[in-house]
N, C-alpha and C. Protein backbone atom coordinates (compact mmCIF):
# COMPACT_ATOMS: atom_id res chain seq x y z
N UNK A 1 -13.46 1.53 -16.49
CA UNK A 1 -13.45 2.37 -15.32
C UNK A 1 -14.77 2.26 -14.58
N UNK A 2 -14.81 2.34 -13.56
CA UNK A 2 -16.00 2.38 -12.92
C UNK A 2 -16.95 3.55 -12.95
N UNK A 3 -18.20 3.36 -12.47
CA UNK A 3 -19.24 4.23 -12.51
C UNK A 3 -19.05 5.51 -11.80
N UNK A 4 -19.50 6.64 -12.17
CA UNK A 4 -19.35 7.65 -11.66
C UNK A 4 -20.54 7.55 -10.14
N UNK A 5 -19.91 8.26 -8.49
CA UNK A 5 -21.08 7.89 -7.63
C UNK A 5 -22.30 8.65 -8.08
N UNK A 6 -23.75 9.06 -7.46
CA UNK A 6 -24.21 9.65 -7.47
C UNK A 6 -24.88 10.01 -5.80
N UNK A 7 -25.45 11.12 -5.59
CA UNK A 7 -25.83 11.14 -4.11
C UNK A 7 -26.79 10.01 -3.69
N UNK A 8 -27.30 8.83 -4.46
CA UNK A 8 -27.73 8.17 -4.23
C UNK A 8 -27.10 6.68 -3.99
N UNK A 9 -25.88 6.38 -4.27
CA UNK A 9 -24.62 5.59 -3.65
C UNK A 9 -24.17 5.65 -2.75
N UNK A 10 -23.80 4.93 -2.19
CA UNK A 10 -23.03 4.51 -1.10
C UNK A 10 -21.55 5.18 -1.26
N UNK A 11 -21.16 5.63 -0.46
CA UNK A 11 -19.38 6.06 -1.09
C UNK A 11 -18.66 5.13 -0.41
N UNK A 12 -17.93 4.65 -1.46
CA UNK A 12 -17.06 3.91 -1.01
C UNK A 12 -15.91 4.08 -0.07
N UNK A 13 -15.04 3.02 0.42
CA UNK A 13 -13.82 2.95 1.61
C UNK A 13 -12.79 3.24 0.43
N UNK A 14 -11.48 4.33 1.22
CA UNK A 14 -10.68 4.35 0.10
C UNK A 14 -9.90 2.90 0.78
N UNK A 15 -9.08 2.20 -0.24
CA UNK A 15 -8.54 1.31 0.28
C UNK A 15 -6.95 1.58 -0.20
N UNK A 16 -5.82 1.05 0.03
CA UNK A 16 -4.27 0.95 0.05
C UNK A 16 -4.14 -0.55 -0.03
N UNK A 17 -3.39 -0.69 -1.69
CA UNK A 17 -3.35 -2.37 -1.73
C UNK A 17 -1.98 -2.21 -1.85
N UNK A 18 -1.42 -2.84 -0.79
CA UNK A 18 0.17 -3.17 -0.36
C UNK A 18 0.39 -4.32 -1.31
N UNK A 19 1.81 -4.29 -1.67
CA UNK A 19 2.16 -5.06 -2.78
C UNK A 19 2.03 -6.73 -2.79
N UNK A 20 1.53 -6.88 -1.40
CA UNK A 20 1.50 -8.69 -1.23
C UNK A 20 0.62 -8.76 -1.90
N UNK A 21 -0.47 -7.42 -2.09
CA UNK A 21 -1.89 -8.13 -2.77
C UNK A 21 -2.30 -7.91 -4.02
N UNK A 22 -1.01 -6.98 -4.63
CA UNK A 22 -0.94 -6.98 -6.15
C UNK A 22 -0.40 -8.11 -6.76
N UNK A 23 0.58 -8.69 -5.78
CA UNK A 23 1.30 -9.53 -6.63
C UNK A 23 1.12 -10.90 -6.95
N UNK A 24 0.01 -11.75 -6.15
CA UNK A 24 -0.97 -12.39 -6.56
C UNK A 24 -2.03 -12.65 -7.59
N UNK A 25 -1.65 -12.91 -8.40
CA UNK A 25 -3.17 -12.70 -9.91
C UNK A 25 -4.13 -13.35 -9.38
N UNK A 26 -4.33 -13.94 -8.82
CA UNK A 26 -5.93 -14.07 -8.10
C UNK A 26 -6.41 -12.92 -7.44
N UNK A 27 -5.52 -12.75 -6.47
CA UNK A 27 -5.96 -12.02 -5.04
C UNK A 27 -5.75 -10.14 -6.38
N UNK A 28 -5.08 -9.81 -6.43
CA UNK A 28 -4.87 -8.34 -7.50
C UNK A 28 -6.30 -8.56 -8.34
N UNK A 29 -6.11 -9.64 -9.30
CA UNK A 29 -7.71 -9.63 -10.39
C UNK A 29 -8.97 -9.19 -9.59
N UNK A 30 -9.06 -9.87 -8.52
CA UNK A 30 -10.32 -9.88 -7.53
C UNK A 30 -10.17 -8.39 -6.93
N UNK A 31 -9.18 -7.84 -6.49
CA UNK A 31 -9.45 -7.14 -6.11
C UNK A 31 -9.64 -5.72 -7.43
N UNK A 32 -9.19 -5.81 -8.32
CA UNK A 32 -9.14 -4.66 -9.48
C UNK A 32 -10.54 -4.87 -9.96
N UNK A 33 -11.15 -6.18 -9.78
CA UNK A 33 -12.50 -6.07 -10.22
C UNK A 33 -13.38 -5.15 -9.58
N UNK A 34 -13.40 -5.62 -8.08
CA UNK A 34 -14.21 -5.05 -7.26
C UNK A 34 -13.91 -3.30 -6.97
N UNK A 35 -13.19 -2.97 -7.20
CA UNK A 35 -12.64 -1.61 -7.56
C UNK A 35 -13.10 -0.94 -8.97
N UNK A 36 -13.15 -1.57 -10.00
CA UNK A 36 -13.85 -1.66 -10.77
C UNK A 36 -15.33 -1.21 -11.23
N UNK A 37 -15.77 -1.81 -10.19
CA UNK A 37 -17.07 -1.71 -10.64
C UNK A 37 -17.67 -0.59 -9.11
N UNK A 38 -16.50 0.15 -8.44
CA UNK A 38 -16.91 1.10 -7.62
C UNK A 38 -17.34 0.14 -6.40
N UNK A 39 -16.55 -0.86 -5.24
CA UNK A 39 -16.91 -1.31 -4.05
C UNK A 39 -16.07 -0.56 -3.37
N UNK A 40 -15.03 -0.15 -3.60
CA UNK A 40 -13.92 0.45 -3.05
C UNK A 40 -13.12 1.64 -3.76
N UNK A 41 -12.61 2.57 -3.32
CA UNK A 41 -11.63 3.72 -3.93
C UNK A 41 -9.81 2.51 -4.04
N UNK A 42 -9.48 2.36 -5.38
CA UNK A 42 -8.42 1.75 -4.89
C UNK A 42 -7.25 3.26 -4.82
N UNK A 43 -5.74 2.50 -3.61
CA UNK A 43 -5.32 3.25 -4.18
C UNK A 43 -3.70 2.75 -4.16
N UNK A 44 -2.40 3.14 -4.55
CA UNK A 44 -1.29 2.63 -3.93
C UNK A 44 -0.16 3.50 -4.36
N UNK A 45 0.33 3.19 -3.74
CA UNK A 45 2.22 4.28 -4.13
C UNK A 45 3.06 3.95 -5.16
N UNK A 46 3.73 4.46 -5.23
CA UNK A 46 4.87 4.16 -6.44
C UNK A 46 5.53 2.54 -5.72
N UNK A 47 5.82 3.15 -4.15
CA UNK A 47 6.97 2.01 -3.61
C UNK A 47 5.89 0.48 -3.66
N UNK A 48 4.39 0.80 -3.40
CA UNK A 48 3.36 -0.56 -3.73
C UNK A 48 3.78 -1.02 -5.04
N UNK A 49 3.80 -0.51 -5.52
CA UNK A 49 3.74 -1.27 -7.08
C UNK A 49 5.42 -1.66 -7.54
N UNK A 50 6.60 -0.64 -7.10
CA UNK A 50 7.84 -1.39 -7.17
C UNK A 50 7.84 -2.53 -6.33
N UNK A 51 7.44 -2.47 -5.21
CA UNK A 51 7.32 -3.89 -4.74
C UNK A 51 6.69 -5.16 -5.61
N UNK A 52 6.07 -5.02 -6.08
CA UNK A 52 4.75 -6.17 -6.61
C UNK A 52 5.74 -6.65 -7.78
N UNK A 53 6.26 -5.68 -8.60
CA UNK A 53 6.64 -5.59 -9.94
C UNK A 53 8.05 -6.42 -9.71
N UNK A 54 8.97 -5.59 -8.85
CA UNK A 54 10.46 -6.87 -8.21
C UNK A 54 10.07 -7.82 -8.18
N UNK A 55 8.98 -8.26 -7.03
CA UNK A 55 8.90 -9.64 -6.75
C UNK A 55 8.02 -10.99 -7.38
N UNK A 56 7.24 -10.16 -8.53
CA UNK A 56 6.80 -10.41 -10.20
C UNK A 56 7.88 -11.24 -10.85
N UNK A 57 9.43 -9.94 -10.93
CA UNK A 57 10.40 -10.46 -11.84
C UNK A 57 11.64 -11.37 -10.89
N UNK A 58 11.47 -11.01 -9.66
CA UNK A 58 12.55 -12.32 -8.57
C UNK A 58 12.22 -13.56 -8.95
N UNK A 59 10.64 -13.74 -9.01
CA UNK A 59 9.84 -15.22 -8.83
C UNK A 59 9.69 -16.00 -10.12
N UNK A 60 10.38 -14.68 -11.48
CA UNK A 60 10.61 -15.72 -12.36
C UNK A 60 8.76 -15.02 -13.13
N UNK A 61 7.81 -14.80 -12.39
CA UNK A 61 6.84 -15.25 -12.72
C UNK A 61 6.53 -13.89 -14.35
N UNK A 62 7.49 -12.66 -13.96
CA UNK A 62 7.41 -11.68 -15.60
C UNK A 62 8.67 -11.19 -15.50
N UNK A 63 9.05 -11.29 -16.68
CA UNK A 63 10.28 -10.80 -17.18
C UNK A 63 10.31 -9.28 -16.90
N UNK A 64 11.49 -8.57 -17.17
CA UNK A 64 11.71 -7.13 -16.74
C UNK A 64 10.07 -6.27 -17.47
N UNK A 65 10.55 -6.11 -18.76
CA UNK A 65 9.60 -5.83 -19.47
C UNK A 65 8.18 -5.88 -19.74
N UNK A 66 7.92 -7.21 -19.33
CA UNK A 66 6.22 -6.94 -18.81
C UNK A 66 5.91 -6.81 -17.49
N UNK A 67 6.87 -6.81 -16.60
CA UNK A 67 6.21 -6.24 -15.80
C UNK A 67 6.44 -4.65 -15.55
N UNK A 68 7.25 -4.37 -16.75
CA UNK A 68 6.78 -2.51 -16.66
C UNK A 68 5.24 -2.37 -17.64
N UNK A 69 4.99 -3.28 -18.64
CA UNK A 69 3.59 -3.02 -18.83
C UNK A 69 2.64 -3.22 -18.46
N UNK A 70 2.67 -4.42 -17.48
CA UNK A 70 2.01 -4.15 -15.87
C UNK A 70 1.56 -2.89 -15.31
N UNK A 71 2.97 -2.38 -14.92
CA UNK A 71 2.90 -1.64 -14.00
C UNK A 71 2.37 -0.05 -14.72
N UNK A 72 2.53 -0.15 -16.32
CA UNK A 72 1.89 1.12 -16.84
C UNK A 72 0.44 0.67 -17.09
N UNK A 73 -0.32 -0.58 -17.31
CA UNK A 73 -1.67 -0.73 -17.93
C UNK A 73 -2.03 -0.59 -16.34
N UNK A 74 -1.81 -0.65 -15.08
CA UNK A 74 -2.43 -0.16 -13.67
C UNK A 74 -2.62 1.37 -13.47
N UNK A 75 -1.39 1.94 -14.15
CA UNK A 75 -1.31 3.17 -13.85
C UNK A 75 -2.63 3.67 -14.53
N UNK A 76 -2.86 3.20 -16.45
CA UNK A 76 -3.71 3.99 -17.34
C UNK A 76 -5.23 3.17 -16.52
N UNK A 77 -5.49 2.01 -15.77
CA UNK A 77 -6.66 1.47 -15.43
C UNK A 77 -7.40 2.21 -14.30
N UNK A 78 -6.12 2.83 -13.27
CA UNK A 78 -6.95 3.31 -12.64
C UNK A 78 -5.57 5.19 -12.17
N UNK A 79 -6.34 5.52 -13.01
CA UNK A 79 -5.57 7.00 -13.35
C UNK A 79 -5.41 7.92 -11.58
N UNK A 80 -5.94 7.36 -10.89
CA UNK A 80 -6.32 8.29 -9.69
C UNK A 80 -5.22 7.27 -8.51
N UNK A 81 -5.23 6.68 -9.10
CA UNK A 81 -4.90 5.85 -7.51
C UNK A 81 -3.58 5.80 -6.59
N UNK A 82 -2.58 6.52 -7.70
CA UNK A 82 -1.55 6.90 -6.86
C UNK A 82 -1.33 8.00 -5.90
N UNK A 83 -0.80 7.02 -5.16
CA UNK A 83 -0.69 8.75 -4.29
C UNK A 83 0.56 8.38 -2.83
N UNK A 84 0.92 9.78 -2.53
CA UNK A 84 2.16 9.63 -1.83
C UNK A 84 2.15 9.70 -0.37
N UNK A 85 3.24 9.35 0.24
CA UNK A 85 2.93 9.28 1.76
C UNK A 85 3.97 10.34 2.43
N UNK A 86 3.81 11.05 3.14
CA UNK A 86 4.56 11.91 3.81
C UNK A 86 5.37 11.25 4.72
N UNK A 87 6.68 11.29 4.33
CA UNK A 87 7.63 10.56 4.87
C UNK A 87 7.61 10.75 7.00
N UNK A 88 7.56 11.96 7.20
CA UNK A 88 6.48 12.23 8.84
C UNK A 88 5.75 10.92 8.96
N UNK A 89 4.18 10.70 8.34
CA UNK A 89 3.47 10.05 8.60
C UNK A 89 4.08 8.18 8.70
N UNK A 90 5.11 8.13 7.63
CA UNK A 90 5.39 6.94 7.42
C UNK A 90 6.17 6.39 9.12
N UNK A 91 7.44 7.98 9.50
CA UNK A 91 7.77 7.32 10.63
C UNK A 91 6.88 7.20 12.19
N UNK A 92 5.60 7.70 12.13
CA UNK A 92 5.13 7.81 12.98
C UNK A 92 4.10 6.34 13.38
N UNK A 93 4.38 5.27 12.34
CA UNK A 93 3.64 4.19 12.10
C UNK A 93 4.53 3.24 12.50
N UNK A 94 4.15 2.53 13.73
CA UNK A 94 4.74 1.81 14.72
C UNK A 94 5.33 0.04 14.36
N UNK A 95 4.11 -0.24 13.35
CA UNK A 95 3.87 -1.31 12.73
C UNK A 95 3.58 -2.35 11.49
N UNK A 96 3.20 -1.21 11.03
CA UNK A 96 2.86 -1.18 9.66
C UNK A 96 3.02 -0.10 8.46
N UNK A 97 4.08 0.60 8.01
CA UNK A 97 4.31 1.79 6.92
C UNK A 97 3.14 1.50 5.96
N UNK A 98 2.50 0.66 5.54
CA UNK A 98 1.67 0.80 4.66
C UNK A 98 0.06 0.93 5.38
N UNK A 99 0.17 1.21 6.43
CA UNK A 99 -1.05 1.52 7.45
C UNK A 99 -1.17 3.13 7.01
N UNK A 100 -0.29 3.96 7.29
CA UNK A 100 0.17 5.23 7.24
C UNK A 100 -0.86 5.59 5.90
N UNK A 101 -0.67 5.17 4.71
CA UNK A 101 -1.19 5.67 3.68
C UNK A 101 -2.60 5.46 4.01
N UNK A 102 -3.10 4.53 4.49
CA UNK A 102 -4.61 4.66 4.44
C UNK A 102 -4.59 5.24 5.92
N UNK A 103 -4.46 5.70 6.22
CA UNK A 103 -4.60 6.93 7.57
C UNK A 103 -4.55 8.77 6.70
N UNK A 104 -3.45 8.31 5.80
CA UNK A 104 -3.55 9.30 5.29
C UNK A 104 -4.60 9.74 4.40
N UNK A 105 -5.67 8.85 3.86
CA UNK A 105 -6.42 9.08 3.10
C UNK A 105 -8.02 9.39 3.88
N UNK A 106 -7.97 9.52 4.94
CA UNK A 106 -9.28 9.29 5.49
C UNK A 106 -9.52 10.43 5.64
């Protein structure tokens, strides 16, 4: 888990990682690192991570089953990061529904 801030840190950007960028093991590793070690607040929804996790098991690339232990060793890695979007906010987003959540977090 990452470092706790102190008033002498920088606070970090919360960020919203939409499922294109979980579902990449490069682009997800890189980014769970840097979250990690406190560059960023990560954060994502239930529907982020059903996304990532389907298209995990469409592509062949994890079977049903690991990618539910996937999707639980994210949950226990970063205990904070879910969070929900007010279905309001989602339709009021012209272009992007996963814009909405990081609007909502600011």
């Amino acid at each position: 888990m990452r470092p706790e801030y102190t008033a002498s840190r920088l606070i970090p950007y919360p960020v919203v990682l939409d499922s294109c960028v979980i579902f990449p093991m490069h682009l997800r590793d890189t980014l769970f690192r840097a979250a990690e070690i406190g560059l960023y607040d990560l954060y994502w929804s239930q529907e982020n991570l059903d996304g990532a996790t389907r298209n995990l098991i469409n592509t062949g690339r994890m079977k049903s089953e690991r990618a539910a232990r996937f999707e639980a060793a994210l949950k226990a890695a970063f205990p904070n990061a879910m969070v929900e979007v007010p279905e309001n906010l989602i339709q009021q987003m012209t272009n992007d529904p996963g814009i909405a959540m990081s609007l909502r977090l600011r």
